[in-house]
PDB file of N, CA and C in Angstrom:
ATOM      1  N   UNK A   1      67.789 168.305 201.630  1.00  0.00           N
ATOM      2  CA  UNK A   1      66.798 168.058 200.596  1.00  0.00           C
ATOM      3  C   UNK A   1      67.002 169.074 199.486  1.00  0.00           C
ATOM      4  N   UNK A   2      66.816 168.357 197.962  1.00  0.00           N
ATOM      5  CA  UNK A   2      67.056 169.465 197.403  1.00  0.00           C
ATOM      6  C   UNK A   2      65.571 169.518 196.588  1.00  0.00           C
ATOM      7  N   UNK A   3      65.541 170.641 196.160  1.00  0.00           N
ATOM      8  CA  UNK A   3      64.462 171.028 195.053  1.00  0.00           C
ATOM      9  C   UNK A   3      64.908 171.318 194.203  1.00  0.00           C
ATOM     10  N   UNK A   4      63.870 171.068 192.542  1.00  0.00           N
ATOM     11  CA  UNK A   4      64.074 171.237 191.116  1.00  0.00           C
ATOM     12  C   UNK A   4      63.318 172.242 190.880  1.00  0.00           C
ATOM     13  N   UNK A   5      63.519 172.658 190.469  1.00  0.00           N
ATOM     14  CA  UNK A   5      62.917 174.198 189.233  1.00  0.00           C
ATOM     15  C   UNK A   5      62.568 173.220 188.294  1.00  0.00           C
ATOM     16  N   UNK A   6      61.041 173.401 187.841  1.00  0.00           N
ATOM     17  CA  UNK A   6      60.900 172.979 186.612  1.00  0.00           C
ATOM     18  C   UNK A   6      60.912 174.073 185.618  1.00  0.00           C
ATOM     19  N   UNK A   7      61.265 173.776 184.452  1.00  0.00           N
ATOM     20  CA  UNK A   7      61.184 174.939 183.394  1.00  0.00           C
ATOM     21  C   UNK A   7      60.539 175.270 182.948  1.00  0.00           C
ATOM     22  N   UNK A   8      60.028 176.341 182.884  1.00  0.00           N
ATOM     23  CA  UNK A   8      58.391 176.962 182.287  1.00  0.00           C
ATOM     24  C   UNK A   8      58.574 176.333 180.578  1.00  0.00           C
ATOM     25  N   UNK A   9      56.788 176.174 180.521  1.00  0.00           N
ATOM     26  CA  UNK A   9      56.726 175.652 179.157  1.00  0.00           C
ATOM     27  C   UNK A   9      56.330 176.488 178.739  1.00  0.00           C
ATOM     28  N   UNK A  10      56.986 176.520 176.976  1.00  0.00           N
ATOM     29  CA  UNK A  10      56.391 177.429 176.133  1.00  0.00           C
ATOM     30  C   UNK A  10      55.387 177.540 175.682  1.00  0.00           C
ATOM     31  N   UNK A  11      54.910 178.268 175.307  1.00  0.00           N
ATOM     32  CA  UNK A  11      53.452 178.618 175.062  1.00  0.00           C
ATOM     33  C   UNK A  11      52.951 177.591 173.595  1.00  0.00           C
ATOM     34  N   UNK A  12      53.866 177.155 172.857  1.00  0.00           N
ATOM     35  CA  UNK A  12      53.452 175.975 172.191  1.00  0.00           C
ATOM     36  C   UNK A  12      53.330 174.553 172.937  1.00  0.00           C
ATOM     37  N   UNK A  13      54.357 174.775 174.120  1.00  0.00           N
ATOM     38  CA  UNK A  13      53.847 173.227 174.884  1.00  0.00           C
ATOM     39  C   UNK A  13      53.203 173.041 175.969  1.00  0.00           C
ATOM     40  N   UNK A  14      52.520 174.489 176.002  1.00  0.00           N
ATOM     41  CA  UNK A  14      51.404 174.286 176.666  1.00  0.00           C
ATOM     42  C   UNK A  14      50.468 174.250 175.912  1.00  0.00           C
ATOM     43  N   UNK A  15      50.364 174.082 174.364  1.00  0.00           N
ATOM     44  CA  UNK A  15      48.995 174.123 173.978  1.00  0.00           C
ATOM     45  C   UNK A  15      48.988 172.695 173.395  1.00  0.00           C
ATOM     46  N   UNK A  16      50.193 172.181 172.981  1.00  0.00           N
ATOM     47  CA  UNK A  16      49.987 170.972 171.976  1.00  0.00           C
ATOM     48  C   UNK A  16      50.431 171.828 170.635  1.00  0.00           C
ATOM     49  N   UNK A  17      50.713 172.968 170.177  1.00  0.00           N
ATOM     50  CA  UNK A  17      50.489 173.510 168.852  1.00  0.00           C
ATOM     51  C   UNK A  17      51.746 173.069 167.999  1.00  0.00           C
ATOM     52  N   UNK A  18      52.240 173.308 167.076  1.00  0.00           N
ATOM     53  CA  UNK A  18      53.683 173.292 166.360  1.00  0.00           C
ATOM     54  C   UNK A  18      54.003 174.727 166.016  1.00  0.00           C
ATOM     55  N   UNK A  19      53.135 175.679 166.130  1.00  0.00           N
ATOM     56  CA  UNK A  19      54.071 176.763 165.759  1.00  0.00           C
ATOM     57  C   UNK A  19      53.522 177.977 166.815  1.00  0.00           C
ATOM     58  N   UNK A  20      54.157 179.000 166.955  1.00  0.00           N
ATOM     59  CA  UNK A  20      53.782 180.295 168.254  1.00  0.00           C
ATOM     60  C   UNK A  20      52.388 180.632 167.384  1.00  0.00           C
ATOM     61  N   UNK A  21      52.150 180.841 166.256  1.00  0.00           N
ATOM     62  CA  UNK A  21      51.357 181.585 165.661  1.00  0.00           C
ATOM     63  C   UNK A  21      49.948 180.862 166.213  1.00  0.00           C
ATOM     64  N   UNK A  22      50.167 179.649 166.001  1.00  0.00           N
ATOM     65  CA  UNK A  22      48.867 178.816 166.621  1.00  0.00           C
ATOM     66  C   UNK A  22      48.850 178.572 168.287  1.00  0.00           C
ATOM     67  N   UNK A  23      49.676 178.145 168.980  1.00  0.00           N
ATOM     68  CA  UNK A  23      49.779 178.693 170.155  1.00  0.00           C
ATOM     69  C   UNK A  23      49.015 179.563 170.821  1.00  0.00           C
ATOM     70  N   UNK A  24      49.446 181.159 169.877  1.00  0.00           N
ATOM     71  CA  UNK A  24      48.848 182.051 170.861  1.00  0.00           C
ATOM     72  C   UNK A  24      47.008 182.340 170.578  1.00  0.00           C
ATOM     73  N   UNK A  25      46.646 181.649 168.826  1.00  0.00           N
ATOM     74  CA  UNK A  25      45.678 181.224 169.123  1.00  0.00           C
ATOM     75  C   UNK A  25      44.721 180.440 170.017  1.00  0.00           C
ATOM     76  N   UNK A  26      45.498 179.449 169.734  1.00  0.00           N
ATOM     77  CA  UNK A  26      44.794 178.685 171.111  1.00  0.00           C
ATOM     78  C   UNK A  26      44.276 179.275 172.120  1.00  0.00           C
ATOM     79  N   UNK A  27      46.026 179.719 172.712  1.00  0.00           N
ATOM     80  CA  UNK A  27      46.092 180.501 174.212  1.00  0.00           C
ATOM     81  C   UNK A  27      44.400 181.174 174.366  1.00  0.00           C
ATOM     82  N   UNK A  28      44.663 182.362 173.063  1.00  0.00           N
ATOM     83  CA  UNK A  28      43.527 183.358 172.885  1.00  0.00           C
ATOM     84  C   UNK A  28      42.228 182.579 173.071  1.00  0.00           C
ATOM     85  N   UNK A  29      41.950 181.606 172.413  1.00  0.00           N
ATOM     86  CA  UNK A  29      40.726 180.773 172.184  1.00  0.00           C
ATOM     87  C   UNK A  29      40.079 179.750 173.758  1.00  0.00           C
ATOM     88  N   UNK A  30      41.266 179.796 173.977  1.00  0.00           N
ATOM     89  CA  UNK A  30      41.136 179.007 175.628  1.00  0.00           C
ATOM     90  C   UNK A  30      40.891 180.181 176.527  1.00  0.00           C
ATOM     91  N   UNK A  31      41.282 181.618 176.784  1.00  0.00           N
ATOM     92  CA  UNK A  31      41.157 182.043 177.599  1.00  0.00           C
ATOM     93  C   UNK A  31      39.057 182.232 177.244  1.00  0.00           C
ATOM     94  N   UNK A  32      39.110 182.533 176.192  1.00  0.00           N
ATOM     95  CA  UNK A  32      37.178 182.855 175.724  1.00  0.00           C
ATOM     96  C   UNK A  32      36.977 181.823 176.631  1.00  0.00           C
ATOM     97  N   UNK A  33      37.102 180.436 176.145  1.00  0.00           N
ATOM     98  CA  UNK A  33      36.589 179.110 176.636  1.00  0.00           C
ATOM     99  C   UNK A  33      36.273 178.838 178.247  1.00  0.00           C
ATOM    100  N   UNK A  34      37.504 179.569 179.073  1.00  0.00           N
ATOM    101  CA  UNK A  34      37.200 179.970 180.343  1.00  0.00           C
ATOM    102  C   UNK A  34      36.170 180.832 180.788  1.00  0.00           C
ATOM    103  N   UNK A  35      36.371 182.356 179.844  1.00  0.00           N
ATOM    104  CA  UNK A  35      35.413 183.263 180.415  1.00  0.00           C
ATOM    105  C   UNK A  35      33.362 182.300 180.060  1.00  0.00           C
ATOM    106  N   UNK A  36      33.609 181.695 179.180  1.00  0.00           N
ATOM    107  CA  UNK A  36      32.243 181.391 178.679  1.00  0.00           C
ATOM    108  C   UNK A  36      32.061 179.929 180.001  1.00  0.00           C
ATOM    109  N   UNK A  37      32.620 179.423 180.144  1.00  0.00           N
ATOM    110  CA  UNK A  37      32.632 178.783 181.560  1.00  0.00           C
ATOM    111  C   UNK A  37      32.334 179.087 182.517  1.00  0.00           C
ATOM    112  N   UNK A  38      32.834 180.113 182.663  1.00  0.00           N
ATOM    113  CA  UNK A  38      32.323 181.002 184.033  1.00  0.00           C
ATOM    114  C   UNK A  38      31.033 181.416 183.801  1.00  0.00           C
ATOM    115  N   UNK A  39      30.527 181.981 183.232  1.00  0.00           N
ATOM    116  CA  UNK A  39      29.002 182.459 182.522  1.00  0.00           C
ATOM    117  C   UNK A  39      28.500 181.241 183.189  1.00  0.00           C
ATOM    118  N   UNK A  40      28.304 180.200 182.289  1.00  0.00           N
ATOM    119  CA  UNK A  40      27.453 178.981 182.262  1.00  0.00           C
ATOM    120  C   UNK A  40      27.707 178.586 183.444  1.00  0.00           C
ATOM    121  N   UNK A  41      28.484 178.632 184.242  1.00  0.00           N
ATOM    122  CA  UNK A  41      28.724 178.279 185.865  1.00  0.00           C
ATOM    123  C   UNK A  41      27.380 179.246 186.600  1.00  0.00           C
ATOM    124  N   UNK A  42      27.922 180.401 186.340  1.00  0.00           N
ATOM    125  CA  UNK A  42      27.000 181.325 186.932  1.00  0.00           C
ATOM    126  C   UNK A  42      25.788 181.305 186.288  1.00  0.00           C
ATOM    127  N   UNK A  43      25.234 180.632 185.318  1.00  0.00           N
ATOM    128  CA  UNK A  43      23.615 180.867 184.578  1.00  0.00           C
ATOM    129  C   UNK A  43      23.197 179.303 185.263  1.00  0.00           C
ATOM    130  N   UNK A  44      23.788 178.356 185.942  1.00  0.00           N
ATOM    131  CA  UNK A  44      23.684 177.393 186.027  1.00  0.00           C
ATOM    132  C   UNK A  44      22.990 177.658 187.829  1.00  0.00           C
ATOM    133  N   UNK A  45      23.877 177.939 187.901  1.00  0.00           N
ATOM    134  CA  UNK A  45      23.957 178.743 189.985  1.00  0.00           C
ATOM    135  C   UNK A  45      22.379 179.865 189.726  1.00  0.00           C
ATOM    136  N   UNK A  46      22.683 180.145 189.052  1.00  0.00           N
ATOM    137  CA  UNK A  46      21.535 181.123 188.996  1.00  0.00           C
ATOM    138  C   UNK A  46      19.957 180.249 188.536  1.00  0.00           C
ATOM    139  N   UNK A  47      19.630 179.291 187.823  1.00  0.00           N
ATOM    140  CA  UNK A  47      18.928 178.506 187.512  1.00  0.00           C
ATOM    141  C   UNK A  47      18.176 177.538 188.716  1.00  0.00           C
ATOM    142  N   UNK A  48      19.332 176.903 189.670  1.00  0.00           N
ATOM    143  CA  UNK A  48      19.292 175.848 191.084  1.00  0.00           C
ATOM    144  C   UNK A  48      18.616 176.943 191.704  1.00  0.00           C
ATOM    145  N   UNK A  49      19.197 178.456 191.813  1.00  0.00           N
ATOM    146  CA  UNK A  49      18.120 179.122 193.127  1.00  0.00           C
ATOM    147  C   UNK A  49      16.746 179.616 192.405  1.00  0.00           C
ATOM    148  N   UNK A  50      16.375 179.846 191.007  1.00  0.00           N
ATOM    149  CA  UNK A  50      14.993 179.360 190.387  1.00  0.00           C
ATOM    150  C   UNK A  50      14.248 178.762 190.496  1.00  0.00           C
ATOM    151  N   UNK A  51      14.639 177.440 190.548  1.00  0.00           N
ATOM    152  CA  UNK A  51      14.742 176.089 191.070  1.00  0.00           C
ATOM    153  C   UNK A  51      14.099 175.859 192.202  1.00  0.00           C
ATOM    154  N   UNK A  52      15.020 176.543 193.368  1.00  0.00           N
ATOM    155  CA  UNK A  52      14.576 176.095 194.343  1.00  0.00           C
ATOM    156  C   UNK A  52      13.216 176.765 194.811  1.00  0.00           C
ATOM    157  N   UNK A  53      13.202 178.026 194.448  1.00  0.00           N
ATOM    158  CA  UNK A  53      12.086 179.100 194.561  1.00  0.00           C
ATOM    159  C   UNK A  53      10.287 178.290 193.792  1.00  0.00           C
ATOM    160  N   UNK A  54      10.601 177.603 192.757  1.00  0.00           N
ATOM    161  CA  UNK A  54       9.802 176.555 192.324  1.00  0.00           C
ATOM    162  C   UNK A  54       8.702 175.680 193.354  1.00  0.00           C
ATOM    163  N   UNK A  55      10.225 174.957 193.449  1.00  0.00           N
ATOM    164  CA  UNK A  55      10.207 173.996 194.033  1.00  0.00           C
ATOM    165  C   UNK A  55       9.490 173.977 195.248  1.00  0.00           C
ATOM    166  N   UNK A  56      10.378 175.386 196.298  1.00  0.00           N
ATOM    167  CA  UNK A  56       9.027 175.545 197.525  1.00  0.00           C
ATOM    168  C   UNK A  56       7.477 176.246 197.763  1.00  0.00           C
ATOM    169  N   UNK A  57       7.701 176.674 196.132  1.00  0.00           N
ATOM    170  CA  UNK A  57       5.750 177.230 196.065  1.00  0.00           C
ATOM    171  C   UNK A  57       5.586 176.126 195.654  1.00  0.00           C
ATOM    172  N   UNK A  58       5.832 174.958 194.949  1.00  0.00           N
ATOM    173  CA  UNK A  58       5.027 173.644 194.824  1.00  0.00           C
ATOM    174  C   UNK A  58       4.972 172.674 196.008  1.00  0.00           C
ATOM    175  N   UNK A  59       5.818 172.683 196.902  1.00  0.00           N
ATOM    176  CA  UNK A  59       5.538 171.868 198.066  1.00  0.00           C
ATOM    177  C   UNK A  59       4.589 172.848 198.897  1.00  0.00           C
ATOM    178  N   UNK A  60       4.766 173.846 199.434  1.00  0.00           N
ATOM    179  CA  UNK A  60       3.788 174.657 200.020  1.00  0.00           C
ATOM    180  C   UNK A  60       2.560 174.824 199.314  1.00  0.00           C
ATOM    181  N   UNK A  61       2.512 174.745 198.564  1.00  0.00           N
ATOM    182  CA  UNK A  61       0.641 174.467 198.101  1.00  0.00           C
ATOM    183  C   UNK A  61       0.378 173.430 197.811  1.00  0.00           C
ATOM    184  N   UNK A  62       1.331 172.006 198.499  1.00  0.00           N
ATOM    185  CA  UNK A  62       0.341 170.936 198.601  1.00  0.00           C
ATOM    186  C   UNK A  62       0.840 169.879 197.211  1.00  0.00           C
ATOM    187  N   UNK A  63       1.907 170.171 196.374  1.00  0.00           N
ATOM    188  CA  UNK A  63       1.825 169.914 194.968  1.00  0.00           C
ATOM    189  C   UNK A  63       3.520 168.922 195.637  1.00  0.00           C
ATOM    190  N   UNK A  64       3.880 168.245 194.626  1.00  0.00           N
ATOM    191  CA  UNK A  64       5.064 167.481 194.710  1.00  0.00           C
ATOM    192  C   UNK A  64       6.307 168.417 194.395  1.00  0.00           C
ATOM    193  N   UNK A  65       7.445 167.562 194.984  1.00  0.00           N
ATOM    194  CA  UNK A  65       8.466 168.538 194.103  1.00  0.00           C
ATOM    195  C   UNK A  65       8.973 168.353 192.944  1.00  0.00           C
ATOM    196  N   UNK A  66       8.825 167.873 192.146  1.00  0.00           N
ATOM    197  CA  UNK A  66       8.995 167.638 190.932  1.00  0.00           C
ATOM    198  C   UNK A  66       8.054 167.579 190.140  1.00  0.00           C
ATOM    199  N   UNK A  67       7.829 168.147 188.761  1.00  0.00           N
ATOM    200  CA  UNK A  67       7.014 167.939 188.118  1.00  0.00           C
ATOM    201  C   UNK A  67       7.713 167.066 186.706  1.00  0.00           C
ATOM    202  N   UNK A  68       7.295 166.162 186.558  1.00  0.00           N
ATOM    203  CA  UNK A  68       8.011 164.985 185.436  1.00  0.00           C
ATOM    204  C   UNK A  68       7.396 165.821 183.979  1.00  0.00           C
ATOM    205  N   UNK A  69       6.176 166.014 183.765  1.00  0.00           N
ATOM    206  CA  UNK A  69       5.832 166.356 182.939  1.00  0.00           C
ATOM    207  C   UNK A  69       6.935 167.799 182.371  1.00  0.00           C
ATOM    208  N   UNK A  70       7.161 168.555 183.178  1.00  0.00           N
ATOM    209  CA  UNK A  70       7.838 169.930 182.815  1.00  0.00           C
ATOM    210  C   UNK A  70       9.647 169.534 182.527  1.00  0.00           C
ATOM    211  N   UNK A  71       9.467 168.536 183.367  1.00  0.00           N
ATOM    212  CA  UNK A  71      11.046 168.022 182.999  1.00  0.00           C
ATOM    213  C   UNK A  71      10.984 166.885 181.892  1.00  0.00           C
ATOM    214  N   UNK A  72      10.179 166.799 181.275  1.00  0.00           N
ATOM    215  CA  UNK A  72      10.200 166.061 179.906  1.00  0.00           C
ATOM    216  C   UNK A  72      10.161 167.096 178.672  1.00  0.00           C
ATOM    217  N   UNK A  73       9.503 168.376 178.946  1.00  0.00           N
ATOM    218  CA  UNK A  73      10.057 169.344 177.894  1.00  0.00           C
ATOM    219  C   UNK A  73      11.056 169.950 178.127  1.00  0.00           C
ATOM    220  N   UNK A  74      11.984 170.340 179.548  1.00  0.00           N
ATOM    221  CA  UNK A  74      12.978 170.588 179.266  1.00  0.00           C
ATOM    222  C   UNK A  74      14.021 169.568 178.551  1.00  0.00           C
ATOM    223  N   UNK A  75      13.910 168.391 178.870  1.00  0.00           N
ATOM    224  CA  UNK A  75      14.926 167.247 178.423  1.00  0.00           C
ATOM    225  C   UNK A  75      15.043 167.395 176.382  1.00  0.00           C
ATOM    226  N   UNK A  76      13.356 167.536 176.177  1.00  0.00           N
ATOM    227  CA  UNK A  76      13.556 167.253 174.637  1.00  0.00           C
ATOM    228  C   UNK A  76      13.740 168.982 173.921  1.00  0.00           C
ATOM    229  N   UNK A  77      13.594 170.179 174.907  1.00  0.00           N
ATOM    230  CA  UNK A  77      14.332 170.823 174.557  1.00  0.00           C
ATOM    231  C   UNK A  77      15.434 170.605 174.253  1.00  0.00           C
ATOM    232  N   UNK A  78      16.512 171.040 175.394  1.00  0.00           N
ATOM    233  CA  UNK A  78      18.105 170.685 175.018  1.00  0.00           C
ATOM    234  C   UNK A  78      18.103 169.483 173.715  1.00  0.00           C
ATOM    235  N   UNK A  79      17.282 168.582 174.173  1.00  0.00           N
ATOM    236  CA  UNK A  79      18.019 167.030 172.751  1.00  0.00           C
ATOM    237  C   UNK A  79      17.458 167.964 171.675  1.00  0.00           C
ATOM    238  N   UNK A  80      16.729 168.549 171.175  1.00  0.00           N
ATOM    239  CA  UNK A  80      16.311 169.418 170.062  1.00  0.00           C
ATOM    240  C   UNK A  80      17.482 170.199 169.357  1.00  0.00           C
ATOM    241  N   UNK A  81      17.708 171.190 170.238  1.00  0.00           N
ATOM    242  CA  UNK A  81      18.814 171.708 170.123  1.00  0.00           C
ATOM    243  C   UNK A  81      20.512 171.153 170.205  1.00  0.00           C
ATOM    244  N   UNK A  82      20.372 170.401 171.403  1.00  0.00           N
ATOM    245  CA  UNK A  82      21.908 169.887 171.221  1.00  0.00           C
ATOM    246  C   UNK A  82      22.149 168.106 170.634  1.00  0.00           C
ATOM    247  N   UNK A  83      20.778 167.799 170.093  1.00  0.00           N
ATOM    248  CA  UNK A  83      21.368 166.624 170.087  1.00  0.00           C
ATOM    249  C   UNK A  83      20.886 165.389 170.659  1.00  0.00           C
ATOM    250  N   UNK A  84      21.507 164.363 170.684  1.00  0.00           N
ATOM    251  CA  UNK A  84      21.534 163.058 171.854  1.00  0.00           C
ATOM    252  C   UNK A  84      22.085 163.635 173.257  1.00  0.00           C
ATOM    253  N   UNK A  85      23.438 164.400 172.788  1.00  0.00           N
ATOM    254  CA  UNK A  85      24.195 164.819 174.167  1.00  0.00           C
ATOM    255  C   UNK A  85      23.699 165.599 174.725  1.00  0.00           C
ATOM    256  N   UNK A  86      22.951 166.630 174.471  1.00  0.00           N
ATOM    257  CA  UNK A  86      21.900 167.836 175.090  1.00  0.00           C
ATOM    258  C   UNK A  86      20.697 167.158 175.453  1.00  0.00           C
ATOM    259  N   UNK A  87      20.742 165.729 175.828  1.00  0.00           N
ATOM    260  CA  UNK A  87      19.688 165.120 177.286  1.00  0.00           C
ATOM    261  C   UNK A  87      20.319 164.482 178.068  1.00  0.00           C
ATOM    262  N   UNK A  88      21.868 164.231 177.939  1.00  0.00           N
ATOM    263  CA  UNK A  88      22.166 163.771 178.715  1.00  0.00           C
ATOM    264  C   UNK A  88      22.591 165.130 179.970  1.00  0.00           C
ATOM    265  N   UNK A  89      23.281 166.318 178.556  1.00  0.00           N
ATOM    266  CA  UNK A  89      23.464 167.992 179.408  1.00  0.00           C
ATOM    267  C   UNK A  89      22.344 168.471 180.113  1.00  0.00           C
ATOM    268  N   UNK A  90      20.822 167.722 180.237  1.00  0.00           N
ATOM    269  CA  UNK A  90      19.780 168.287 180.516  1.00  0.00           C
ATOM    270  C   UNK A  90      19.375 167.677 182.174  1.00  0.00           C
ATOM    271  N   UNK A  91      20.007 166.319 181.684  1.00  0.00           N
ATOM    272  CA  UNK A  91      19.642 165.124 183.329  1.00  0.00           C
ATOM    273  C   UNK A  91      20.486 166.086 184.324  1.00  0.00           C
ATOM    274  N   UNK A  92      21.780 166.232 183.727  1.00  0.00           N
ATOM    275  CA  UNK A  92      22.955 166.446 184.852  1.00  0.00           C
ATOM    276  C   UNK A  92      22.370 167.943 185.346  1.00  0.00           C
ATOM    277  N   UNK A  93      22.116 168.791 184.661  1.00  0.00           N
ATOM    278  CA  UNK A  93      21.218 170.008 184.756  1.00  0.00           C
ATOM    279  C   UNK A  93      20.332 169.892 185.550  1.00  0.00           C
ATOM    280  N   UNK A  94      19.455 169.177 185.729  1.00  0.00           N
ATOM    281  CA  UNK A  94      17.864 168.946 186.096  1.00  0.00           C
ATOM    282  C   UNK A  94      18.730 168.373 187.655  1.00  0.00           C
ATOM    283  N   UNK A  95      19.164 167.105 187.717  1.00  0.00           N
ATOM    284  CA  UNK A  95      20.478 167.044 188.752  1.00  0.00           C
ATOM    285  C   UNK A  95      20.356 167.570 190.002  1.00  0.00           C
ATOM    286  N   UNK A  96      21.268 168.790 189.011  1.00  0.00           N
ATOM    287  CA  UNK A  96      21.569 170.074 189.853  1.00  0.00           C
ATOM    288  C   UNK A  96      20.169 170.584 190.668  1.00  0.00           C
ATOM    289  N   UNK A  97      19.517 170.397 189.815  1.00  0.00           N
ATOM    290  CA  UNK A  97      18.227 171.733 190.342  1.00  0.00           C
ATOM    291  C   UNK A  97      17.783 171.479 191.063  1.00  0.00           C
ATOM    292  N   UNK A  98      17.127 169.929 190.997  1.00  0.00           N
ATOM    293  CA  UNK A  98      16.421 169.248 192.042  1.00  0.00           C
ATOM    294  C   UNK A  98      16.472 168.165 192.915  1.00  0.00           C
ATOM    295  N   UNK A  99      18.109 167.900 192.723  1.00  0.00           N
ATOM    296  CA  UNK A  99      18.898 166.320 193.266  1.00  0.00           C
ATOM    297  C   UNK A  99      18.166 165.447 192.862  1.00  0.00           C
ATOM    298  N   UNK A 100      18.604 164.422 193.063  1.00  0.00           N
ATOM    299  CA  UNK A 100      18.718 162.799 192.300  1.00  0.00           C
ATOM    300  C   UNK A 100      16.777 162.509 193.095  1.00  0.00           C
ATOM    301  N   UNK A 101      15.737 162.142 192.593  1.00  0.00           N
ATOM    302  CA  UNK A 101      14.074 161.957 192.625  1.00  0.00           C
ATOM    303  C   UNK A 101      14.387 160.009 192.991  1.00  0.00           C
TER     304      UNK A 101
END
């Protein structure tokens, strides 16, 4: 059996760019794009165990787990701020926090 070496791509064809100068922009601009990913991963993780902490002082005193009303101002938050697409970023969010109602 044999194996191929593939040839490392250059740093323009890994970005899509036409020239190094933009390239290593990119590069630069994608690595932010990761670190700010990770954040929002972790503010997200950090939000679900909020969430859940909520969630079981409202079932333990008798109350539902969800409150629709509080998740209708978060929803037209985000659309405020982001938009049409910042309620749909808000469902998948809400989602997370409290699985599918």
């Amino acid at each position: 059996m044999t194996t191929t070496t593939a040839t490392p791509l250059t740093p323009a064809e890994k970005t899509g760019a036409r020239t190094d100068e933009a390239a290593a922009l990119i590069g630069d601009a994608r690595e932010r794009i990761d670190a700010l990913d990770d954040r929002i991963i972790g503010l997200i993780q950090e939000r679900v165990a909020v969430s859940a902490v909520i969630q079981e002082a409202r079932i333990s005193s008798g109350g539902r787990r969800v409150n629709l009303a509080r998740e209708m101002e978060v929803l037209g938050h985000y659309r405020d701020a982001l938009g049409k697409p910042g309620t749909a970023l808000a469902m998948t969010m809400l989602e997370l926090c409290r699985g599918r109602i």
